[in-house]
Protein backbone atom coordinates (compact mmCIF):
# COMPACT_ATOMS: atom_id res chain seq x y z
CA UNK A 1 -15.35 -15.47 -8.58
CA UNK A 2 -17.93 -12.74 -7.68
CA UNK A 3 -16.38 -9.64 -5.42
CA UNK A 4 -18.91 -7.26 -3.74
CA UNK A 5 -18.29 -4.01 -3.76
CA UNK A 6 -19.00 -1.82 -0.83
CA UNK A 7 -17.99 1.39 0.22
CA UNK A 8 -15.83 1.27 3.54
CA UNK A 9 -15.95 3.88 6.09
CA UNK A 10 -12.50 6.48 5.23
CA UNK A 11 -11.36 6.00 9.11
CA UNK A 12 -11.08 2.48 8.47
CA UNK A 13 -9.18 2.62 5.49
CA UNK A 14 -7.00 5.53 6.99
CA UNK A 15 -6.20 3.27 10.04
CA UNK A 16 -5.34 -0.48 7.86
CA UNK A 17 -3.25 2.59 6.03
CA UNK A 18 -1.32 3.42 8.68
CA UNK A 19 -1.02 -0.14 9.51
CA UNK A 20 0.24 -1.12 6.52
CA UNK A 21 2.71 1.71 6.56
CA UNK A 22 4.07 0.31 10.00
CA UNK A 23 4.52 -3.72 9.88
CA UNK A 24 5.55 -3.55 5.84
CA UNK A 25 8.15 -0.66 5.91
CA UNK A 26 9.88 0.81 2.59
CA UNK A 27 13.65 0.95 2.71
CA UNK A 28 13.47 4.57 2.05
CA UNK A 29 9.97 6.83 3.19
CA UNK A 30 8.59 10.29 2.92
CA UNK A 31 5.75 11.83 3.45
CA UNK A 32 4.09 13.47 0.26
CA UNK A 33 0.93 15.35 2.18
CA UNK A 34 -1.52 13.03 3.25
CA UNK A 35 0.42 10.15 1.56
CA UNK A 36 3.28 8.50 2.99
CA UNK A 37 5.58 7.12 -0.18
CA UNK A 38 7.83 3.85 0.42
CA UNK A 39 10.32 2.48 -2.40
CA UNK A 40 13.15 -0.24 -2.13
CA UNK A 41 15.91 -1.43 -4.81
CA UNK A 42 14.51 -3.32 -7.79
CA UNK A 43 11.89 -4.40 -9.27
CA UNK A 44 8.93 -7.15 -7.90
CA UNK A 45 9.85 -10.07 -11.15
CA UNK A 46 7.89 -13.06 -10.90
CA UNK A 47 4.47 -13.27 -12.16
CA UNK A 48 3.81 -9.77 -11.38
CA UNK A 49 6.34 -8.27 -13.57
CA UNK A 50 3.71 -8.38 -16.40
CA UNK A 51 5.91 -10.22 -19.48
């Protein structure tokens, strides 16, 4: 599969950010400066546990 990279504008990313950050919420949040950190309990297992 070929991916093309582009650049996309920062306000666009900022606002599917913010997005994001809204409909898939973190059991526990805090904003870190510009960043906005989200954790929950555990640990993702499956195929994206990585062994």
């Amino acid at each position: 599969m070929i991916v093309a990279v582009t650049t996309a504008a920062p306000t666009r990313v900022a606002g599917l950010e913010r997005l994001a950050a809204r409909t898939w919420r973190g059991l526990e949040e805090e904003p870190y400066g510009d960043w906005l950190l989200r954790a929950a309990a555990g640990s993702p297992g499956g195929p994206t546990r990585g062994w």
